[in-house]
Protein backbone atom coordinates (compact mmCIF):
# COMPACT_ATOMS: atom_id res chain seq x y z
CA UNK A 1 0.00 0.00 0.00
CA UNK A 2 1.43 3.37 -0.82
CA UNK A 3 2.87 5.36 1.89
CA UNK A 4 1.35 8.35 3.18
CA UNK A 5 2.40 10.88 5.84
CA UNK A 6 -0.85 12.48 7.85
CA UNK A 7 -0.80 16.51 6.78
CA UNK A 8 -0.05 18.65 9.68
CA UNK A 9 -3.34 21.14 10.28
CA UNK A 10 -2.52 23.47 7.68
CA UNK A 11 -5.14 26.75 7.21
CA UNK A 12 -7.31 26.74 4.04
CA UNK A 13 -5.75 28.46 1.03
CA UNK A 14 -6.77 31.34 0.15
CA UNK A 15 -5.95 33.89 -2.26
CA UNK A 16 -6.62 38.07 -0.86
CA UNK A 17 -6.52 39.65 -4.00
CA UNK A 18 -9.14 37.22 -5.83
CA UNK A 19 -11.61 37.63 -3.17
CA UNK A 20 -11.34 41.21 -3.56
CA UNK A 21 -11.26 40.93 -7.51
CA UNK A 22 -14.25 39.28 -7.03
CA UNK A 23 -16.23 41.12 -4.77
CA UNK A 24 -15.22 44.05 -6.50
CA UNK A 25 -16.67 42.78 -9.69
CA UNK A 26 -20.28 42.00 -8.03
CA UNK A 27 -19.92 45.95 -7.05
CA UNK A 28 -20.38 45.21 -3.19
CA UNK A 29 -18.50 46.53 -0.19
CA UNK A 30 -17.42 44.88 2.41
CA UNK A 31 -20.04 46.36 5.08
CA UNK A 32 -22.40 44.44 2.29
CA UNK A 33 -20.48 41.24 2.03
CA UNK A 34 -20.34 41.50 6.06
CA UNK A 35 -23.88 42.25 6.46
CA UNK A 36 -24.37 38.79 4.01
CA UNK A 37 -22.46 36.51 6.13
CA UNK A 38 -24.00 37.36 9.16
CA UNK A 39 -28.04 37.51 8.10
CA UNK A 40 -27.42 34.41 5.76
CA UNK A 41 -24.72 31.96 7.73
CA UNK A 42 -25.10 33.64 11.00
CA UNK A 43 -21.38 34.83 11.35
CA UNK A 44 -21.12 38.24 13.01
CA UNK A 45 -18.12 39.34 10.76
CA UNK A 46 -17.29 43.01 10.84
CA UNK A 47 -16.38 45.06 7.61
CA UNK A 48 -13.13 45.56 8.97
CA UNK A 49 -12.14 41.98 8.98
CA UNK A 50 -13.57 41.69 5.29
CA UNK A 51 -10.87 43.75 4.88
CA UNK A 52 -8.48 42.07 6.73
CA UNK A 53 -9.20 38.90 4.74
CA UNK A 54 -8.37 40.74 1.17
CA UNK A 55 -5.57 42.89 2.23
CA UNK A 56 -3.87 39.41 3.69
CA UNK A 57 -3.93 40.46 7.52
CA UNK A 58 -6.23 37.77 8.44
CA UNK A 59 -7.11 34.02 7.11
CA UNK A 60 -10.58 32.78 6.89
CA UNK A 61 -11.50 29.36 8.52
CA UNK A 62 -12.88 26.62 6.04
CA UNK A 63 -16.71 27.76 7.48
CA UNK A 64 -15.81 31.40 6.82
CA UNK A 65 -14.75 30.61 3.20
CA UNK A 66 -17.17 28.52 1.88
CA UNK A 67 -19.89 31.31 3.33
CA UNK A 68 -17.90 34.05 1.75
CA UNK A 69 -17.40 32.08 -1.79
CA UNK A 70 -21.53 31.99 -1.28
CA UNK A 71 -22.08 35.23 -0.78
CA UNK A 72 -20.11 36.20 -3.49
CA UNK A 73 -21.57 33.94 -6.03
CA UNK A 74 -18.72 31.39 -6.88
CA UNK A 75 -17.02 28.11 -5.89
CA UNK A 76 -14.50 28.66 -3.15
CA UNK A 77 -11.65 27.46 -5.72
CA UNK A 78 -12.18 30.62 -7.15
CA UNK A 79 -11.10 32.50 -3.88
CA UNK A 80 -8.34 30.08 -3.22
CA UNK A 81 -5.67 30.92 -6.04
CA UNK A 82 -5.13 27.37 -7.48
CA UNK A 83 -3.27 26.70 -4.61
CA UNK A 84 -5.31 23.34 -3.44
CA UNK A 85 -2.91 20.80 -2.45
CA UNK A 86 -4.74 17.75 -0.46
CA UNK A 87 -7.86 16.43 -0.84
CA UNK A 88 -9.76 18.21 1.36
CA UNK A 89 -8.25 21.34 -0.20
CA UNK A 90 -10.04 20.01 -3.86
CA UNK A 91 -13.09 19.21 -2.11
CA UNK A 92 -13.49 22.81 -0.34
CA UNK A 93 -12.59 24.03 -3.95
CA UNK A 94 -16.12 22.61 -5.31
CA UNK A 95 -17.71 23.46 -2.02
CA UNK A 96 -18.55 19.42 -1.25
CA UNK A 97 -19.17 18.25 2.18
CA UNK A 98 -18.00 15.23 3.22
CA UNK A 99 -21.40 13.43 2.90
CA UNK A 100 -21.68 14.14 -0.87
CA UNK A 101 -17.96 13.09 -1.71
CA UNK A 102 -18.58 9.87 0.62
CA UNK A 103 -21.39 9.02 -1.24
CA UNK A 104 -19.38 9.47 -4.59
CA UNK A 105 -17.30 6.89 -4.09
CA UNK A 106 -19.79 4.61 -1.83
CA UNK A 107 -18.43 4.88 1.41
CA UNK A 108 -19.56 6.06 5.13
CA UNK A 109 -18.80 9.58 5.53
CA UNK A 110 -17.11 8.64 8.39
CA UNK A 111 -15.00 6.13 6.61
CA UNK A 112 -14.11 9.41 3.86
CA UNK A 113 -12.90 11.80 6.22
CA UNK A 114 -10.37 9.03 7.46
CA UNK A 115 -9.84 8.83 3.69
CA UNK A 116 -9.49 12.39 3.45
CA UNK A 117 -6.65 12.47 5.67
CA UNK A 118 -4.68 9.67 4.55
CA UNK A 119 -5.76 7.92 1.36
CA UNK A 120 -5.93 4.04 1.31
CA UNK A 121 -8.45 3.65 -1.41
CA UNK A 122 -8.30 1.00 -3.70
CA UNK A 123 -8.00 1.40 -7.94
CA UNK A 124 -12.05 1.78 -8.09
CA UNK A 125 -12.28 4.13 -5.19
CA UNK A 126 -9.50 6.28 -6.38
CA UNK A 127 -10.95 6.30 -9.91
CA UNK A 128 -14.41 7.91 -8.35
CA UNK A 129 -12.73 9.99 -6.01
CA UNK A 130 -10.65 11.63 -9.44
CA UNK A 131 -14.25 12.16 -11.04
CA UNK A 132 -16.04 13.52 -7.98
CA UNK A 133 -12.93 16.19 -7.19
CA UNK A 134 -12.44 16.78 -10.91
CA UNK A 135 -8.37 15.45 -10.21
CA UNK A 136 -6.33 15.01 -13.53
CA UNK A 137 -3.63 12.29 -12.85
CA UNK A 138 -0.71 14.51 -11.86
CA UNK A 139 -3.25 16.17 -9.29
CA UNK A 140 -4.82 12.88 -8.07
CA UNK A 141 -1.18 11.63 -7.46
CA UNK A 142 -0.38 14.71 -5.24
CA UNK A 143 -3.30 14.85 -3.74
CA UNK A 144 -3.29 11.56 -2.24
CA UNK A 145 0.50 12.19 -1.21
CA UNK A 146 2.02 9.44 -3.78
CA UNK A 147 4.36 11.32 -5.77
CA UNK A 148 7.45 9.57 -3.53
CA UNK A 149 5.58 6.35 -4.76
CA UNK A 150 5.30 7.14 -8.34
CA UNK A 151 9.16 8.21 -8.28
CA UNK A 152 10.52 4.57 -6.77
CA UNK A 153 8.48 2.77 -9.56
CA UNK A 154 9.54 5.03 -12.19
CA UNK A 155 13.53 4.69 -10.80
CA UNK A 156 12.72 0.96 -10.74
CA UNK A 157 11.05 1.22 -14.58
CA UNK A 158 14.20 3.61 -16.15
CA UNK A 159 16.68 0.91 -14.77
CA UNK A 160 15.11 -1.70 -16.75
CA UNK A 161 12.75 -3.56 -14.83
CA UNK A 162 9.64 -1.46 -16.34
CA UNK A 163 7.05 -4.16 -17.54
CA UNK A 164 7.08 -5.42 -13.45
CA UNK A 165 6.25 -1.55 -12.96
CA UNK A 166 2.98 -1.59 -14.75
CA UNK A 167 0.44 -2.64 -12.34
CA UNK A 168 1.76 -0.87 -9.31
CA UNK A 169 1.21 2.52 -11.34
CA UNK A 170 -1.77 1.69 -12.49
CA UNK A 171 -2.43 1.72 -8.86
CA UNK A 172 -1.22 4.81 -8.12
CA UNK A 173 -2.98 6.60 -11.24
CA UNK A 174 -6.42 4.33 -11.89
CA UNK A 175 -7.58 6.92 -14.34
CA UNK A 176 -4.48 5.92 -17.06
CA UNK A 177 -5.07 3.28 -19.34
CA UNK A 178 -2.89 0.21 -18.92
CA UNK A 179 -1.91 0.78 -23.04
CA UNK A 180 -0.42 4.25 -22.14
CA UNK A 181 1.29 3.49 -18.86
CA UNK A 182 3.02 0.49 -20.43
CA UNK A 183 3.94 2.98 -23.29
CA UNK A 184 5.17 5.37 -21.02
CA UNK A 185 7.02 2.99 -18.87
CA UNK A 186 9.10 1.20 -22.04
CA UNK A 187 9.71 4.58 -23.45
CA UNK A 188 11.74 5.63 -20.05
CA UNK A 189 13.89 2.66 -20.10
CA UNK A 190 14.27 2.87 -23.78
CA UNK A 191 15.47 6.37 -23.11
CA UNK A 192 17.99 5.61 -20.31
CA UNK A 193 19.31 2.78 -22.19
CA UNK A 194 20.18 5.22 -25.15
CA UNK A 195 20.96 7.66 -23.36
CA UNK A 196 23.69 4.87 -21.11
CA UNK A 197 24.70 3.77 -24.68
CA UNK A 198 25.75 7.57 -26.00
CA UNK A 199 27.48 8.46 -22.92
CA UNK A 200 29.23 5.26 -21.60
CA UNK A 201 32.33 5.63 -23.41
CA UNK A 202 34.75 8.64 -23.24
CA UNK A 203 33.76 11.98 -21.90
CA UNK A 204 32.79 13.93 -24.28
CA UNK A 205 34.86 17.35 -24.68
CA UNK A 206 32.00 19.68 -23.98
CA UNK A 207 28.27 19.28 -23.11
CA UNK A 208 25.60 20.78 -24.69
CA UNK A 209 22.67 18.98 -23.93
CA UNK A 210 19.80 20.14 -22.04
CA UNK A 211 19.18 18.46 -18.30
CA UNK A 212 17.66 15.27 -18.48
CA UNK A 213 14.30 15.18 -17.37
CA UNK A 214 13.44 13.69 -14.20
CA UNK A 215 11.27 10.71 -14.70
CA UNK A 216 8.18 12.04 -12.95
CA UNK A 217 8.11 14.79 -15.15
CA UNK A 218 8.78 12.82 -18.28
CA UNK A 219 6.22 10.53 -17.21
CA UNK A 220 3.43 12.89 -17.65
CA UNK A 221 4.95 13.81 -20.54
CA UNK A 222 4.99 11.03 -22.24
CA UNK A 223 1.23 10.00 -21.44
CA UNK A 224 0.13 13.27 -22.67
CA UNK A 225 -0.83 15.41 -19.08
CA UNK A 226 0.75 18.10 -17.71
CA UNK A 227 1.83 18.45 -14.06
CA UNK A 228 -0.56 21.40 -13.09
């Protein structure tokens, strides 16, 4: 079973300057977007911490965000920069409880949020859990803290041994075919091999080629996803 480390309670992301793009763009203040939050989610926030939010000199709680991306008429992704990292990150991004995501991928919302926190799903689960979050492979893989994982097979596929590699990443990223990881996988090692072949007899006077890629990176290359 993959490894993965339990996050350390990390705040929300959030992003100051797109909630204030965007609140800016609906044409209300924050006495207005205050006013909001506390008639509609019952949270006495003043103007001046509005403020504080935008301007970066305070940090909204998950409840406070998802009630402010509500009040403001968009998905709390929006206010959080692209900088989701974990799951629960992606799922506060599409503003989905628990429940719904649980239900997703047929589990008890208790047995999610122990997912949440430290992924141990299985190749169908992980496969929903990609659909439900909207998680293209390089995300999923981060998400569920497996990019140490996908390195070691990779290492283990470039140094020859790459058709014993196929499964275990298919694994890791459910949502690749088996036809373009085995692709992928073969193409490394054929690439290290040519690349030994070039370069294992005499130095060469000068080097001019660019830095080989690492093989995470040419990974997603090579099945056609970028790393974003």
């Amino acid at each position: 079973m993959p490894r993965r480390t339990p996050p350390s309670s990390v705040p929300v992301p959030f992003e100051p300057a797109a909630a204030r793009a965007v609140r800016s763009s609906l044409g209300l203040s924050p006495a207005l977007v205050a006013r909001s939050l506390a008639e509609q989610y019952a949270m006495p926030v003043p103007p001046a911490l509005v403020i504080a939010w935008e301007t970066g000199g305070a940090h909204p709680t998950e409840r406070e965000l998802i009630a402010l991306a509500r009040v403001l008429w968009c998905l709390p992704g929006q206010l959080m920069g692209g900088r989701a990292e974990s799951l629960r990150d992606h799922r506060l991004a599409m503003d989905l409880p628990q429940e719904e995501v649980a239900r997703r991928i047929r589990v008890t919302p208790r047995e999610y949020a122990k997912l949440e926190v430290r992924w141990t799903g299985d190749r169908t689960m992980t496969r929903d859990l990609a659909t439900a979050l909207h998680l293209s492979p390089p995300v999923l893989v981060r998400a569920c803290g497996w990019e140490e994982d996908l390195q070691e097979l990779l290492r283990r596929a470039v140094d020859g041994r790459w058709q014993a590699q196929v499964r275990p990443v298919r694994d890791l990223v459910p949502t690749l075919s088996e036809e373009w990881i085995t692709h992928a996988l073969q193409a490394l090692a054929a690439e290290r091999a040519t690349s030994s072949a070039l370069w294992g007899g005499s130095a060469p006077t000068a080097v001019t080629e660019e830095p080989e890629a690492e093989p995470l990176e040419r990974f997603w290359a090579l099945v056609g996803v970028t790393r974003l």
